[in-house]
Each structure stands twice: as structure tokens, then as C-alpha cells.
PDB file of N, CA and C in Angstrom:
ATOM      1  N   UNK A   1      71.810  45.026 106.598  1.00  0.00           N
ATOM      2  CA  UNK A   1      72.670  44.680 107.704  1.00  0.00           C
ATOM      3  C   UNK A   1      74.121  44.913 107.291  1.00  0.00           C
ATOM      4  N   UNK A   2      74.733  45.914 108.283  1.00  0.00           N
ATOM      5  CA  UNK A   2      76.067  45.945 107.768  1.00  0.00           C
ATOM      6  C   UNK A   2      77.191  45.008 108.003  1.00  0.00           C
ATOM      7  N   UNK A   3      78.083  44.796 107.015  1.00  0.00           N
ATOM      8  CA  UNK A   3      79.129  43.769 107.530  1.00  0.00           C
ATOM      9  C   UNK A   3      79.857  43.549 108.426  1.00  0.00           C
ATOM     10  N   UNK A   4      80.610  42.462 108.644  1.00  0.00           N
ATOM     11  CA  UNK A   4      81.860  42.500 109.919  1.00  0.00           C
ATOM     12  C   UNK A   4      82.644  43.658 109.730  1.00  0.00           C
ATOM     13  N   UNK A   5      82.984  43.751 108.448  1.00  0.00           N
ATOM     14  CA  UNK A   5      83.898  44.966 108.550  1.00  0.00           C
ATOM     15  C   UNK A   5      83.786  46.318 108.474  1.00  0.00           C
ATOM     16  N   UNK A   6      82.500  46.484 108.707  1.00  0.00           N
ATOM     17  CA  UNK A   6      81.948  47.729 108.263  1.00  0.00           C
ATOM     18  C   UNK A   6      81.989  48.028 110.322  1.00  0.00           C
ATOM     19  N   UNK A   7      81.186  46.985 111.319  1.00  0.00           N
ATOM     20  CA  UNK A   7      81.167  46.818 112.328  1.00  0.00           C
ATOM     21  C   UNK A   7      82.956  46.825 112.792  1.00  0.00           C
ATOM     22  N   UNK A   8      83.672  46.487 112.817  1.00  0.00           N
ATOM     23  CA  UNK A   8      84.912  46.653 112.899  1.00  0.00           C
ATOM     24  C   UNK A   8      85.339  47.566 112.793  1.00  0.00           C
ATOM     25  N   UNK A   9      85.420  48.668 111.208  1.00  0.00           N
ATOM     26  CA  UNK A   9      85.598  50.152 111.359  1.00  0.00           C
ATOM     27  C   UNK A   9      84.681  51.090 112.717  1.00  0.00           C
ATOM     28  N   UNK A  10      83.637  50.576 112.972  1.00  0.00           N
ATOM     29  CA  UNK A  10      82.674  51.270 113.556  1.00  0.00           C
ATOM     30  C   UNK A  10      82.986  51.688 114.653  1.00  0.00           C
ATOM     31  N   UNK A  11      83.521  50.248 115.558  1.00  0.00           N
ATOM     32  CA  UNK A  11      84.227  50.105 116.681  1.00  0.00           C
ATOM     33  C   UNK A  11      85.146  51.040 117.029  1.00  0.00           C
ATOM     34  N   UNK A  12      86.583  50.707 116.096  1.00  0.00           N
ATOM     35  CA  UNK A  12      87.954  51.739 115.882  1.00  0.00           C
ATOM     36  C   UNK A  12      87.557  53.037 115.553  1.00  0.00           C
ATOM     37  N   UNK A  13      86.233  53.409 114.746  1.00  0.00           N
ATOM     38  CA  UNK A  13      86.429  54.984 115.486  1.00  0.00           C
ATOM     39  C   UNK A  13      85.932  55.165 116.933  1.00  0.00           C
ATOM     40  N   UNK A  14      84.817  54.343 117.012  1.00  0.00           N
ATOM     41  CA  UNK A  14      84.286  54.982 119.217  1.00  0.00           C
ATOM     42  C   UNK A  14      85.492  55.027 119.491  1.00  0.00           C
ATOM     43  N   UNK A  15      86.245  53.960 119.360  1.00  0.00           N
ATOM     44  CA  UNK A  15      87.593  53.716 119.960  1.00  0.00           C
ATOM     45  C   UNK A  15      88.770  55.116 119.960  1.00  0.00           C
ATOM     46  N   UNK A  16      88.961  55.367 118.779  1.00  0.00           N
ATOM     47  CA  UNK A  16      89.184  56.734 118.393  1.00  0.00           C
ATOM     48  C   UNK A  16      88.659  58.085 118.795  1.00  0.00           C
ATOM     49  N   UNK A  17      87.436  58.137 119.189  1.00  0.00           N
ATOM     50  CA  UNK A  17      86.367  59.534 119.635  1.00  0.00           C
ATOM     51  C   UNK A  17      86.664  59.123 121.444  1.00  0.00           C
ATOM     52  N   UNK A  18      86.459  58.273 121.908  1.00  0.00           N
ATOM     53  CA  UNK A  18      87.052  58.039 123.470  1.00  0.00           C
ATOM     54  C   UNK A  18      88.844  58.248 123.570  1.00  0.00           C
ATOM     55  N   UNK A  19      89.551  58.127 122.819  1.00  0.00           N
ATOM     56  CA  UNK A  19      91.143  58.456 123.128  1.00  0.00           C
ATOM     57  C   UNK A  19      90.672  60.088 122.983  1.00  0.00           C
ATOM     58  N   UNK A  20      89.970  60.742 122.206  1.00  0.00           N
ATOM     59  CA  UNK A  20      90.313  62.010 121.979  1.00  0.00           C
ATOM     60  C   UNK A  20      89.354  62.679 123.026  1.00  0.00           C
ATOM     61  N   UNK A  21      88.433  61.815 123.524  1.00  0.00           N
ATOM     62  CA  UNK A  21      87.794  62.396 124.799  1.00  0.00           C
ATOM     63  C   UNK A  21      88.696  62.619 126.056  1.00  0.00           C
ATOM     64  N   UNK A  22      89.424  61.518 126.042  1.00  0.00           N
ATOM     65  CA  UNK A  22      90.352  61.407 127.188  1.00  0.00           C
ATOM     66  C   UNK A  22      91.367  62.390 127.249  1.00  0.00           C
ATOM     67  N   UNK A  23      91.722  63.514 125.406  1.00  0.00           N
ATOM     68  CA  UNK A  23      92.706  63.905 125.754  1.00  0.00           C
ATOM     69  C   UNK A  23      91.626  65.792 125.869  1.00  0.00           C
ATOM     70  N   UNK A  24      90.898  65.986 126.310  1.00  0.00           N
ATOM     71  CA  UNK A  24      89.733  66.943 126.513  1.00  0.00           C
ATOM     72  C   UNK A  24      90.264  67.472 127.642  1.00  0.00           C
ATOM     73  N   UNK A  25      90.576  69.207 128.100  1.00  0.00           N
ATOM     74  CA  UNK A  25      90.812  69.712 129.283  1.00  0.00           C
ATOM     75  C   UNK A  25      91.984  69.792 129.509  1.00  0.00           C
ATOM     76  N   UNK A  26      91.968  70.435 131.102  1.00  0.00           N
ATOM     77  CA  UNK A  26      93.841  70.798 131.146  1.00  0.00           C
ATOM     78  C   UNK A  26      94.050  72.195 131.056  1.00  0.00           C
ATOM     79  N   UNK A  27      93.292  73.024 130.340  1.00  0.00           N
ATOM     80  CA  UNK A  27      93.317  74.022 130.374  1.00  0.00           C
ATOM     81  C   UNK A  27      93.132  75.147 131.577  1.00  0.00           C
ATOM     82  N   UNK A  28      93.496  76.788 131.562  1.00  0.00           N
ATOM     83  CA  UNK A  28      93.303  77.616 132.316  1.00  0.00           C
ATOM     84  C   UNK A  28      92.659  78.764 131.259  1.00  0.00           C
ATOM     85  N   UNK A  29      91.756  79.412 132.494  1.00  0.00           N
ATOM     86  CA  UNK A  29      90.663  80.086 131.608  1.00  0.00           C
ATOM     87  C   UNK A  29      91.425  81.403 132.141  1.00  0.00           C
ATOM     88  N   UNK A  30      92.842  81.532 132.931  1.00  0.00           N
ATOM     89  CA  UNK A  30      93.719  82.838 132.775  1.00  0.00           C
ATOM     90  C   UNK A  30      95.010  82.363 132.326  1.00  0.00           C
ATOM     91  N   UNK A  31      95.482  82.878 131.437  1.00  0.00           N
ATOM     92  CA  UNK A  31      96.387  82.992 130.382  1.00  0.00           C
ATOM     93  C   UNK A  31      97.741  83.216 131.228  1.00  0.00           C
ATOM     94  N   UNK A  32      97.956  83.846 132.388  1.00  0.00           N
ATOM     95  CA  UNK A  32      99.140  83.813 133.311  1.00  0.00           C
ATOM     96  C   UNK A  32      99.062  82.598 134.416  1.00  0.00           C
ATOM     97  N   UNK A  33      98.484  81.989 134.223  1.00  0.00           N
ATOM     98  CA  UNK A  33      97.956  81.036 135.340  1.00  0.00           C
ATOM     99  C   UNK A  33      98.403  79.554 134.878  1.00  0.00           C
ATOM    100  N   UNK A  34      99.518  79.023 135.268  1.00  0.00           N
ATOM    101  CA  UNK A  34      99.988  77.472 134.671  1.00  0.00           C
ATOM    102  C   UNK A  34      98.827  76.072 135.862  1.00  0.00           C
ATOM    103  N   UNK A  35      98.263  75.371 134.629  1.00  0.00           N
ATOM    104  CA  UNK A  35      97.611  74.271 135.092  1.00  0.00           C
ATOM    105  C   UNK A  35      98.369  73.329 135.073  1.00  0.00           C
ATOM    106  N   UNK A  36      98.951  72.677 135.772  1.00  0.00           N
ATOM    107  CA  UNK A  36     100.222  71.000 135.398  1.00  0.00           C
ATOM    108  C   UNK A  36      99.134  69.802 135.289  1.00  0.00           C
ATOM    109  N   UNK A  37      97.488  69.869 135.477  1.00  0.00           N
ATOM    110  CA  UNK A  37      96.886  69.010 135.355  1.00  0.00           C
ATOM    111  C   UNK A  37      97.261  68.933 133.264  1.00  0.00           C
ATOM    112  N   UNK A  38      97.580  69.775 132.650  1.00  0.00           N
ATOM    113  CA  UNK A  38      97.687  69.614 131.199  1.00  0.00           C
ATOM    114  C   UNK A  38      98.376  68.590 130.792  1.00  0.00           C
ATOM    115  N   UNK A  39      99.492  68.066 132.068  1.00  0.00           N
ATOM    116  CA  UNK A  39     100.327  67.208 131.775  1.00  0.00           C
ATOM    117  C   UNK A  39     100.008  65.873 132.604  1.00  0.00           C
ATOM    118  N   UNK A  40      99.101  65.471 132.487  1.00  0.00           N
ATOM    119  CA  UNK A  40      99.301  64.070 133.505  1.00  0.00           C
ATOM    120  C   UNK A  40      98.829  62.997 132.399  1.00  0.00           C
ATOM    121  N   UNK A  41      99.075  61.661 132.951  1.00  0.00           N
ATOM    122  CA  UNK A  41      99.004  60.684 132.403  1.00  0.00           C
ATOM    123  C   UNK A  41      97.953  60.553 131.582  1.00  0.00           C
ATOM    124  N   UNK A  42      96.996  60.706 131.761  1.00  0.00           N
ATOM    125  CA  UNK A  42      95.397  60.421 131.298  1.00  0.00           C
ATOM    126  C   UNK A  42      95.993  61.148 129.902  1.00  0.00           C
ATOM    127  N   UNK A  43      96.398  62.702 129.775  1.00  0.00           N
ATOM    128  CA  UNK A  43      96.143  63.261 128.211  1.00  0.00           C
ATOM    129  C   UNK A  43      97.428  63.021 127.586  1.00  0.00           C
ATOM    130  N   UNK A  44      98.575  63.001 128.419  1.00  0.00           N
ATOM    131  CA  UNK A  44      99.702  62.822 127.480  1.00  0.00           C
ATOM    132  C   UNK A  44     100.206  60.962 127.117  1.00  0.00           C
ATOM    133  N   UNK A  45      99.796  60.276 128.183  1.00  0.00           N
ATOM    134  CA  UNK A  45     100.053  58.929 127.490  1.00  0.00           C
ATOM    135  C   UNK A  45      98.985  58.109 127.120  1.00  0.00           C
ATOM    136  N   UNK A  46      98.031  58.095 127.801  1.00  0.00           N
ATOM    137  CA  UNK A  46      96.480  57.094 127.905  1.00  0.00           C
ATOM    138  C   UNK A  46      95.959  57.346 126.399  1.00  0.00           C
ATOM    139  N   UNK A  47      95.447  58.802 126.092  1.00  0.00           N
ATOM    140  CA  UNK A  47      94.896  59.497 125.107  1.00  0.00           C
ATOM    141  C   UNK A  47      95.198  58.614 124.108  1.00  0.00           C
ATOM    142  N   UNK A  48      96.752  59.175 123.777  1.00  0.00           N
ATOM    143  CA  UNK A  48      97.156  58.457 122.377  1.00  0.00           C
ATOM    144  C   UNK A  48      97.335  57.630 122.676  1.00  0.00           C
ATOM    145  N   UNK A  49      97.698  56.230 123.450  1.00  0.00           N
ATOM    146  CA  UNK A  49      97.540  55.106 122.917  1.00  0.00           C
ATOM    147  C   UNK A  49      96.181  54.673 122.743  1.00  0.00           C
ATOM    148  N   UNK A  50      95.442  55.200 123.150  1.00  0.00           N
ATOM    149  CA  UNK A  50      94.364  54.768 122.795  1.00  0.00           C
ATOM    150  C   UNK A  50      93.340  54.893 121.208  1.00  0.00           C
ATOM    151  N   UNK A  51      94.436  56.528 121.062  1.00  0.00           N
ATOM    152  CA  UNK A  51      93.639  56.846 119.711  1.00  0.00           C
ATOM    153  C   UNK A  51      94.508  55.786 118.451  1.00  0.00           C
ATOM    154  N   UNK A  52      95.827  55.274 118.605  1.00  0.00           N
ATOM    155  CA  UNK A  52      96.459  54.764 118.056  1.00  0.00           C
ATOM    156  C   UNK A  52      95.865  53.580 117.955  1.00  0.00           C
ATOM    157  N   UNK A  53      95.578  52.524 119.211  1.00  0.00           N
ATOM    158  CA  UNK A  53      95.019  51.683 119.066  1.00  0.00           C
ATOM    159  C   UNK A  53      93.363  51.376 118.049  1.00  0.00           C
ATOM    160  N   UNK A  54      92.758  52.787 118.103  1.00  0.00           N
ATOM    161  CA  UNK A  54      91.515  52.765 117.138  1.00  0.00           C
ATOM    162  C   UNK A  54      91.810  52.907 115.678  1.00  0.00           C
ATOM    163  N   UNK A  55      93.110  53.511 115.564  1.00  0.00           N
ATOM    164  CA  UNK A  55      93.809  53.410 114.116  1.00  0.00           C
ATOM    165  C   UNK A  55      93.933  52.497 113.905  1.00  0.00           C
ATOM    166  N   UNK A  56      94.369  51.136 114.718  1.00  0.00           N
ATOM    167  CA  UNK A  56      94.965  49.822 114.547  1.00  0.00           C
ATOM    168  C   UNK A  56      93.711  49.254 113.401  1.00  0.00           C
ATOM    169  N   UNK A  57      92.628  49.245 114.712  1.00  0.00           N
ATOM    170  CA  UNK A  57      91.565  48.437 114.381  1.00  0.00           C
ATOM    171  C   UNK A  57      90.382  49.150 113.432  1.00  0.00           C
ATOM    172  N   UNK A  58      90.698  50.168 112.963  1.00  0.00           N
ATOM    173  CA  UNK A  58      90.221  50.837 111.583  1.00  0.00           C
ATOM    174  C   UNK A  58      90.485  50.108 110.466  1.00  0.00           C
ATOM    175  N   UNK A  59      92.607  49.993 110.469  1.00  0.00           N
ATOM    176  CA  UNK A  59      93.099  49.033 109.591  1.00  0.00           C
ATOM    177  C   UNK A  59      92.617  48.291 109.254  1.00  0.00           C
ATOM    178  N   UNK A  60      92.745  47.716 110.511  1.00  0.00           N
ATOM    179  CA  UNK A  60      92.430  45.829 110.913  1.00  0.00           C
ATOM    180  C   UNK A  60      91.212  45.619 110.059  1.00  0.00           C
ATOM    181  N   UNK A  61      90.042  46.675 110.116  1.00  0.00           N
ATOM    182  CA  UNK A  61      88.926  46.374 109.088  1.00  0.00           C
ATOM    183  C   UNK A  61      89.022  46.493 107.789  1.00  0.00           C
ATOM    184  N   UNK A  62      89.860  47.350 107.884  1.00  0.00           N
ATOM    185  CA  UNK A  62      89.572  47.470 106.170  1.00  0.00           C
ATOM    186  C   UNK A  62      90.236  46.796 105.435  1.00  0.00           C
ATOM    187  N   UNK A  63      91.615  46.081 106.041  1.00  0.00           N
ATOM    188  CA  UNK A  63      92.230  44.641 105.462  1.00  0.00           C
ATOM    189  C   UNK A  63      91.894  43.597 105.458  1.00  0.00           C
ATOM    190  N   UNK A  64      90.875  42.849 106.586  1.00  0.00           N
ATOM    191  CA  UNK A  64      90.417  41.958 106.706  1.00  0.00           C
ATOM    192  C   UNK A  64      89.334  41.609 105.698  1.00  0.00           C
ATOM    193  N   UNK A  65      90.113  40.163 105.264  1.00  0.00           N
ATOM    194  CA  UNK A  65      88.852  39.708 103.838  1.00  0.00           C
ATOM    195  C   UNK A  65      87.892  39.024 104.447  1.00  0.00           C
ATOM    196  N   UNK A  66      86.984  39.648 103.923  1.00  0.00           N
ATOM    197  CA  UNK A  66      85.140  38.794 104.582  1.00  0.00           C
ATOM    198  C   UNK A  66      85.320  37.508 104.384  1.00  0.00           C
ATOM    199  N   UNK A  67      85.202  36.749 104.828  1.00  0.00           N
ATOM    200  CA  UNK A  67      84.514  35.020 104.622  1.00  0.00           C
ATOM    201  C   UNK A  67      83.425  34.507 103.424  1.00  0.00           C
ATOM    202  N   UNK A  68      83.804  34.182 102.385  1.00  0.00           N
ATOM    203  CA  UNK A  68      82.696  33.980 101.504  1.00  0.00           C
ATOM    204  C   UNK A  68      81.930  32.610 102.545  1.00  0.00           C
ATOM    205  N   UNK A  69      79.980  32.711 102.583  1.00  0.00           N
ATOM    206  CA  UNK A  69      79.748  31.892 102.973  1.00  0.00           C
ATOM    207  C   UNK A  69      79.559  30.654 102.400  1.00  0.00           C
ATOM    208  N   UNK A  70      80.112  29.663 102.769  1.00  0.00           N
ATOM    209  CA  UNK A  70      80.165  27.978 102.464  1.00  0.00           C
ATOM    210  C   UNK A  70      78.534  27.271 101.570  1.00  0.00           C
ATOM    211  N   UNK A  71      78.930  26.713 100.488  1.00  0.00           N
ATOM    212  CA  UNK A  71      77.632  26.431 100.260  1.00  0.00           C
ATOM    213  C   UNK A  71      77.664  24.674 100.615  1.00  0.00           C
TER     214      UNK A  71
END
């Protein structure tokens, strides 16, 4: 069984693989052809805070000291 903090890292990457899902697309499949969907909220602000926030809680695990249990 893995630990809290092993579960904690686990989290902060989904957390991490969904910001970088969010920042997916936008593109044009003709090279003279401008898409402005490249620029909207979802990939330029949502994305990264979100991938930032899975950095947080990557940290957050790997600093956090386990609880020795009480005898």
C-alpha cells in the first residue's frame, strides 16, 4: 500500500497531465490561415495555472513528513 505521500505526488501529476490537456489544440492545419481560438482563456491562462498548481502539490508531497504511528 502506497503512502500519503506517494498518493499526494500521484494526485499533482493528474493534476499536471489535465493543465497540459487543457493547453491541447488551437491549431490550423493551413499554415496561412490564423486560428485566434490559440489564444483564449482555457490555453493561455486556465492551462498554466493549473499545471502550476500540480507543481504546488507535487512539492507539497514530497515535503510533507509522514506521521509516525502512535503506539
Amino acid at each position: 500500500m502506497p503512502s500519503k505521500n506517494v498518493k499526494i505526488i500521484a494526485i499533482g501529476l493528474l493534476v499536471m497531465i489535465v493543465g497540459f490537456i487543457l493547453m491541447i489544440g488551437g491549431g490550423s492545419s493551413d499554415p496561412n490561415v490564423f486560428n485566434p481560438a490559440m489564444f483564449n482563456f482555457r490555453r493561455l491562462t486556465l492551462a498554466p495555472i493549473v499545471i502550476i498548481i500540480g507543481i504546488v502539490v507535487i512539492l507539497w508531497g514530497i515535503m510533507k513528513t509522514p506521521k509516525t504511528p502512535e503506539e
